[in-house]
C-alpha atoms as a PDB file:
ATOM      1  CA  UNK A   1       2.933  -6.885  13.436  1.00  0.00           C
ATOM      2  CA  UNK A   2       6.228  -6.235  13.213  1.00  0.00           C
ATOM      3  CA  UNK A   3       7.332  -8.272  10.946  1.00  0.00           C
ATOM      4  CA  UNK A   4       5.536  -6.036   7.823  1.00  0.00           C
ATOM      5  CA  UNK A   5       7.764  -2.988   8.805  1.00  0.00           C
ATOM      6  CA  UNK A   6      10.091  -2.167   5.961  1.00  0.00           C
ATOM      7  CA  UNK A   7      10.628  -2.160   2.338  1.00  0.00           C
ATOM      8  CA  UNK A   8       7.579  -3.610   0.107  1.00  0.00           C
ATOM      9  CA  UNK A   9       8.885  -3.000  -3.246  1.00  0.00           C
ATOM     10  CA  UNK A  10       5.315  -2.559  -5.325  1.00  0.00           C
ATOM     11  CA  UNK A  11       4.565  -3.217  -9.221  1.00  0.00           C
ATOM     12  CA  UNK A  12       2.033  -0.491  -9.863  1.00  0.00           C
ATOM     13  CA  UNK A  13       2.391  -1.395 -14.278  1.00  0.00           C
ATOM     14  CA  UNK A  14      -1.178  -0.366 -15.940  1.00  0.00           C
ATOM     15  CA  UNK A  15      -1.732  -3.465 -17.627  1.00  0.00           C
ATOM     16  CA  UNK A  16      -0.481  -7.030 -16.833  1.00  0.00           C
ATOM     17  CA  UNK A  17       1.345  -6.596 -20.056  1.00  0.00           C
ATOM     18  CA  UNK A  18       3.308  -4.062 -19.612  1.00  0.00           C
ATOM     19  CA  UNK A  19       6.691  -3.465 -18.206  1.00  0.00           C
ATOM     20  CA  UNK A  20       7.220  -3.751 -14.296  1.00  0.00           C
ATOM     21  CA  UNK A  21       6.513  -0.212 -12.575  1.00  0.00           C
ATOM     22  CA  UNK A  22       8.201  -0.624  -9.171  1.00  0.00           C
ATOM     23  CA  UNK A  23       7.685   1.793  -6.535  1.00  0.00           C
ATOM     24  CA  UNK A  24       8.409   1.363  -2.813  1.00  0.00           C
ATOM     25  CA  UNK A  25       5.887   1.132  -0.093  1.00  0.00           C
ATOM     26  CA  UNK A  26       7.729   1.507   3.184  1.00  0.00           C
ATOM     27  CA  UNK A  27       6.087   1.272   6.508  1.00  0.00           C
ATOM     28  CA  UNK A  28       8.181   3.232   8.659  1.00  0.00           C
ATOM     29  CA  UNK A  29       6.057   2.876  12.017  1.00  0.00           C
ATOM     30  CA  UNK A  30       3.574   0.200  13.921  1.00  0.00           C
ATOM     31  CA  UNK A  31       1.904   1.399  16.971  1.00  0.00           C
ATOM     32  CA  UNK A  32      -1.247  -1.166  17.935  1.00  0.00           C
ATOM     33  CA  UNK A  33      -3.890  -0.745  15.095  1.00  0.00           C
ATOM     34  CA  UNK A  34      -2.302   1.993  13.140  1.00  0.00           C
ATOM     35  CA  UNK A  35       0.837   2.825  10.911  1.00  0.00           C
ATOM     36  CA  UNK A  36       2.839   5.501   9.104  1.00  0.00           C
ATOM     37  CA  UNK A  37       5.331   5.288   6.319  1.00  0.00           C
ATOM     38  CA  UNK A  38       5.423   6.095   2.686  1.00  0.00           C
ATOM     39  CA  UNK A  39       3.777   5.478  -0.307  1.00  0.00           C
ATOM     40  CA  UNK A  40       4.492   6.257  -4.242  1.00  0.00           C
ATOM     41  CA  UNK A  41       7.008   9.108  -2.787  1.00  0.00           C
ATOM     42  CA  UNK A  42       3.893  10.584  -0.184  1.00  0.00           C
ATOM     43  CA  UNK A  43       4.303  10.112   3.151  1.00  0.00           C
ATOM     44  CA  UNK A  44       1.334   9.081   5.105  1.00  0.00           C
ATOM     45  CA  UNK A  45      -0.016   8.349   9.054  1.00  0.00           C
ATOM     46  CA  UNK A  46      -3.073   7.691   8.714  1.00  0.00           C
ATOM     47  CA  UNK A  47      -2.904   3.962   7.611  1.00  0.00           C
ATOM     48  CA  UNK A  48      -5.023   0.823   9.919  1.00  0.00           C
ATOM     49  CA  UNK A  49      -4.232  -2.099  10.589  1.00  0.00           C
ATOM     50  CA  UNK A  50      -6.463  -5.532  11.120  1.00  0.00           C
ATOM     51  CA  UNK A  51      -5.024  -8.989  11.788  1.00  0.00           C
ATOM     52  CA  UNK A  52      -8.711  -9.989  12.678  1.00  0.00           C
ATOM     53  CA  UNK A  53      -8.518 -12.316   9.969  1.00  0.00           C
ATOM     54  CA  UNK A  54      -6.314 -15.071   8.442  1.00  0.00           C
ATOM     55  CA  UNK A  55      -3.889 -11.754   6.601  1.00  0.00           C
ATOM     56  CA  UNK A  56      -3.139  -8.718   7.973  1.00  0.00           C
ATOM     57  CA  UNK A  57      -5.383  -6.524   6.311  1.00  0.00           C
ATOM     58  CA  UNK A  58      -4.654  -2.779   5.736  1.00  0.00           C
ATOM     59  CA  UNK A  59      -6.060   0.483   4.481  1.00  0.00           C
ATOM     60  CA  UNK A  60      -4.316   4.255   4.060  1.00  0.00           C
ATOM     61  CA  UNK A  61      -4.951   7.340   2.221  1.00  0.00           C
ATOM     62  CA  UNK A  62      -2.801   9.945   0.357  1.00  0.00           C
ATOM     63  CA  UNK A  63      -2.820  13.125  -0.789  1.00  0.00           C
ATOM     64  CA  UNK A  64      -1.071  15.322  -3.452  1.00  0.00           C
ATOM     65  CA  UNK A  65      -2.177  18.598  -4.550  1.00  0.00           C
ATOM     66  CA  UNK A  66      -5.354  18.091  -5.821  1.00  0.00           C
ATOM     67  CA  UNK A  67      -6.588  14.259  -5.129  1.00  0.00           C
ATOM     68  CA  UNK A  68      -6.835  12.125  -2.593  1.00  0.00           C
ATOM     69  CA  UNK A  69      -6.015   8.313  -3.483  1.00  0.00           C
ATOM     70  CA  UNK A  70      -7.222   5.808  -1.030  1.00  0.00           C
ATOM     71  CA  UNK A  71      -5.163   2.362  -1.024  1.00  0.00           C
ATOM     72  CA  UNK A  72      -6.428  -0.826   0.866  1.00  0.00           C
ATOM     73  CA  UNK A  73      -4.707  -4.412   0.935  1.00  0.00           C
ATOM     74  CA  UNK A  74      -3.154  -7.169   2.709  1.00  0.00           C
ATOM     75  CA  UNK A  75      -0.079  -8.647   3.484  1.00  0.00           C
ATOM     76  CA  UNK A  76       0.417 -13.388   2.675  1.00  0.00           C
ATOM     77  CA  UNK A  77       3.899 -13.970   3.596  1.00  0.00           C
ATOM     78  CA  UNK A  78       6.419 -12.586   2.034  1.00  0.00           C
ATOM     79  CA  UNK A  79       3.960 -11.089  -0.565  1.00  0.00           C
ATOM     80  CA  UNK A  80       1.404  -7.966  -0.783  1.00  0.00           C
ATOM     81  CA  UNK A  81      -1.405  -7.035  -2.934  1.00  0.00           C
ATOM     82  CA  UNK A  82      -3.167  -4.296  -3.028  1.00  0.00           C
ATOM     83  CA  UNK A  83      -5.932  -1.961  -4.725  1.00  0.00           C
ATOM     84  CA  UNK A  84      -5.800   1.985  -4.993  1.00  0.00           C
ATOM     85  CA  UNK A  85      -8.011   4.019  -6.387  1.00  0.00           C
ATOM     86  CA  UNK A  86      -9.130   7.867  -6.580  1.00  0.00           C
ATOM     87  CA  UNK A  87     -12.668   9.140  -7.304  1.00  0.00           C
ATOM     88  CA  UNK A  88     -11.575  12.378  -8.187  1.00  0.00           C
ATOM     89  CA  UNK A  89      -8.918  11.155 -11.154  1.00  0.00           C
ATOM     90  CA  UNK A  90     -11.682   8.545 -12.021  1.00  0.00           C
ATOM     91  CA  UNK A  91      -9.256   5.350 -11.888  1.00  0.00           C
ATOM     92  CA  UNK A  92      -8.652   2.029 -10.455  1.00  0.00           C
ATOM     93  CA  UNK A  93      -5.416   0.417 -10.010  1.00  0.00           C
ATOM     94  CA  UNK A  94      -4.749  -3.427  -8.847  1.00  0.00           C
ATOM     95  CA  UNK A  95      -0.831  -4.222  -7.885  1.00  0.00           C
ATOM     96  CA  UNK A  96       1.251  -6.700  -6.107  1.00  0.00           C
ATOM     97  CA  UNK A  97       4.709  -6.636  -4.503  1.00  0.00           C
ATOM     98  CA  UNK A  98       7.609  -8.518  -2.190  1.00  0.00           C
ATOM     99  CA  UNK A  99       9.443  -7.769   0.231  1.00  0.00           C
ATOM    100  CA  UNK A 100      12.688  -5.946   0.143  1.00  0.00           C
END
């Protein structure tokens, strides 16, 4: 599992039409099942891991002062996709990003 530790370097842009909206997704730590790094600027340890399948799956959740967002994924290759969303702020976002 080591080999997803680092630097994802996400496009989080609303629409696929509008201008790249990179943010980093860095996972900082591994430890069997679980992780901890950071996410949109939040840190986080709370995130799971599952190579179960063909991908490694994963899923995390972060806070800021009001909501909590909850983000699930997986990693194919060098790539990542991903799906966060937050009940509170009502939205759904779909993104994608590489590897640093």
């Amino acid at each position: 599992m080591d080999e997803i530790k680092g630097v994802w370097h996400i496009d989080l842009r609303p629409t696929p039409n509008s201008e790249p909206y990179i943010r980093d997704f860095v996972i900082t730590d591994i430890s069997g099942t679980e992780f901890s790094g950071e996410f949109y600027s939040t840190q986080f340890s709370n995130g799971l891991l599952n190579n179960d399948w063909d991908n490694v799956h994963f899923a995390f959740t972060t806070k800021d002062r009001n909501d909590t967002y909850y983000h699930s994924g997986y990693f194919k290759g060098e790539k990542i996709y991903g799906i966060s969303y937050s009940v509170d702020r009502k939205f759904i976002s779909y993104w994608k990003g590489t590897r640093d």
